[in-house]
C-alpha atoms as a PDB file:
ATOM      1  CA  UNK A   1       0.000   0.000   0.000  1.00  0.00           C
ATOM      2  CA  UNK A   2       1.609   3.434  -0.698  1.00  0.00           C
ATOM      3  CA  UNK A   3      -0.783   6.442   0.714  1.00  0.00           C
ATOM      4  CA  UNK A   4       0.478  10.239  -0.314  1.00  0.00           C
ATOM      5  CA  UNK A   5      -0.773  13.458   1.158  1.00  0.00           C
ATOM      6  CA  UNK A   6      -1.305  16.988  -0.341  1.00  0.00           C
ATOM      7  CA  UNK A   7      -1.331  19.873   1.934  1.00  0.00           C
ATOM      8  CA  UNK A   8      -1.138  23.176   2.273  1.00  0.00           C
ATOM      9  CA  UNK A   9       2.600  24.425   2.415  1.00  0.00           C
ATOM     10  CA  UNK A  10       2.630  27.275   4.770  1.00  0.00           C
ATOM     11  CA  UNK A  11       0.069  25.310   7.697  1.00  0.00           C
ATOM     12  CA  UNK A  12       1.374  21.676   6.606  1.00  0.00           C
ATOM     13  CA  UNK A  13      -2.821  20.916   6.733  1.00  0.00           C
ATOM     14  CA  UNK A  14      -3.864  17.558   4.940  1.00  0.00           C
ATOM     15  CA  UNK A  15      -6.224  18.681   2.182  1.00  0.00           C
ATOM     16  CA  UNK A  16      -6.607  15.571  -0.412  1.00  0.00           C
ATOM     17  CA  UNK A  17      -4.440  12.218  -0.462  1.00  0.00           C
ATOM     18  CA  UNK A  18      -4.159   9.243  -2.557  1.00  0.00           C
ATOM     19  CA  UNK A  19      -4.140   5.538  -1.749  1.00  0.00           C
ATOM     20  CA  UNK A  20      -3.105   2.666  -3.658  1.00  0.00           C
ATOM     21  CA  UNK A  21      -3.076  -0.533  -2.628  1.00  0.00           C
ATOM     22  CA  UNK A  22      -4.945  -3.712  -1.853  1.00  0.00           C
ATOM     23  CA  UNK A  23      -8.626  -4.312  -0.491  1.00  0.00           C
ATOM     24  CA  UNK A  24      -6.976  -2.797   3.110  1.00  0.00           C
ATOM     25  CA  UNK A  25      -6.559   0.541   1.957  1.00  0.00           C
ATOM     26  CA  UNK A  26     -10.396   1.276   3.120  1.00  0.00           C
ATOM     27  CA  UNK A  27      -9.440   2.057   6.648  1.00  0.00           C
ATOM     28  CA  UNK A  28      -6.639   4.093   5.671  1.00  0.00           C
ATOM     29  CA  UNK A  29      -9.202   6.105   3.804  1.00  0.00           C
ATOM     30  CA  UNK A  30     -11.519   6.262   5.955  1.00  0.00           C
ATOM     31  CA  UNK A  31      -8.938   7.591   8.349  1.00  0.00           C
ATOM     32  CA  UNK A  32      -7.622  10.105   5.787  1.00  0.00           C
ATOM     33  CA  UNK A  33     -11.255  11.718   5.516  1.00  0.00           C
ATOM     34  CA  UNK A  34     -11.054  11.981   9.226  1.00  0.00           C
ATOM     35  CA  UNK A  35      -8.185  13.561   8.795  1.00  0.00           C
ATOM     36  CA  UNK A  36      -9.022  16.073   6.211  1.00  0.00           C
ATOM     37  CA  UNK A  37     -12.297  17.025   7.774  1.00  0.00           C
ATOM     38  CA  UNK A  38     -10.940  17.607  10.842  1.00  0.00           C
ATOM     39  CA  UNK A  39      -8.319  19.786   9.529  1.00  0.00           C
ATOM     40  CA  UNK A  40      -5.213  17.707  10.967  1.00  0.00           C
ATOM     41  CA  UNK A  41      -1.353  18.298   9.893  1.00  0.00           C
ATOM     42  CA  UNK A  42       1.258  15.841   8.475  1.00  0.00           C
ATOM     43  CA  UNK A  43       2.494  16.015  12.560  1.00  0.00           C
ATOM     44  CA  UNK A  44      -0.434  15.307  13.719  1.00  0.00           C
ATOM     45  CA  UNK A  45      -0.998  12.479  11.456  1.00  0.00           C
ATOM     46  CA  UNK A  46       2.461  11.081  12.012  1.00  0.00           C
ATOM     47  CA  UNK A  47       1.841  10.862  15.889  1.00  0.00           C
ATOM     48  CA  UNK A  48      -1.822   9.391  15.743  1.00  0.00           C
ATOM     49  CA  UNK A  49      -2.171   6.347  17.690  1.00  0.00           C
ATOM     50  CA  UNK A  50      -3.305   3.256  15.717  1.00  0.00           C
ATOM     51  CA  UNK A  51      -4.510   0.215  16.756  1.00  0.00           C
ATOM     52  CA  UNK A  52      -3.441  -2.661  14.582  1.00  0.00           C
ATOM     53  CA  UNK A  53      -3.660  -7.089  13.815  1.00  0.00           C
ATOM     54  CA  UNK A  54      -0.941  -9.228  12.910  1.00  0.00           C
ATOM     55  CA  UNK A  55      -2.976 -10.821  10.601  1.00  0.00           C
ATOM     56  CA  UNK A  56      -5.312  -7.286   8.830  1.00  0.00           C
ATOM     57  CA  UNK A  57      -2.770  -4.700   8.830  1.00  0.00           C
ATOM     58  CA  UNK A  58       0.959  -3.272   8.187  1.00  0.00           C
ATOM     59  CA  UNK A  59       3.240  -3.673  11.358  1.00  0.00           C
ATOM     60  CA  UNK A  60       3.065  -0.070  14.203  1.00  0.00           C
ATOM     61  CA  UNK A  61       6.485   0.233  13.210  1.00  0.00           C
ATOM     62  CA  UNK A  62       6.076   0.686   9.209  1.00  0.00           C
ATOM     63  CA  UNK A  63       2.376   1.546   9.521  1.00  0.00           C
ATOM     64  CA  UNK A  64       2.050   3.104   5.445  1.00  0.00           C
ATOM     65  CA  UNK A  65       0.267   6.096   6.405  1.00  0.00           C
ATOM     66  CA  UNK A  66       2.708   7.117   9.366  1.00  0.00           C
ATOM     67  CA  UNK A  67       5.419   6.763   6.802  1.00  0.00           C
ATOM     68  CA  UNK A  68       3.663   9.207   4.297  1.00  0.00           C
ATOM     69  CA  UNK A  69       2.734  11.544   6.822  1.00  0.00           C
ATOM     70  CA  UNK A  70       6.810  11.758   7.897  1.00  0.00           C
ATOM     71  CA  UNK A  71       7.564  11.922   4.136  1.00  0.00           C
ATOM     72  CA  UNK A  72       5.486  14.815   3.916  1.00  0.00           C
ATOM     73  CA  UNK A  73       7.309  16.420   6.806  1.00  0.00           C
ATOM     74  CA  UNK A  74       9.897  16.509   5.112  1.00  0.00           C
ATOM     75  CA  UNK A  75       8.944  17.756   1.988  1.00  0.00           C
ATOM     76  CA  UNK A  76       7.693  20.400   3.921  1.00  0.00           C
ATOM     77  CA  UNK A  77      11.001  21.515   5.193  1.00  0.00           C
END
């Protein structure tokens, strides 16, 4: 699965994304609309808590979406 943000460059403020991926990428969409309407930042994003399974989803540690959200950190800089 590889998610990618858009946001605004001067507030770093999630305003559209892209997922690709397998039939998983549902939650991470549904969280990205969370995201989005609740007006969140890359940070933000990067230091949300998610639960995850062994067997559903990507490990904590190289959780896609916490991996985009850093990328986009950086982008930012």
């Amino acid at each position: 699965m590889r998610p990618e943000y858009l946001q605004r460059l001067l507030s770093g403020v999630i305003i559209g994304g892209q997922v690709m991926g397998d039939v998983a990428v549902g939650k991470m969409i549904n969280t990205l609309s969370a995201c989005i309407q609740k007006k969140m930042t890359a940070e933000d994003l990067a230091m949300f808590q998610t639960g995850t399974h062994p067997a559903l989803t990507a490990s904590p540690v190289a959780y896609p979406m916490v991996n985009a959200a850093e990328l986009a950190i950086v982008q930012m800089k």
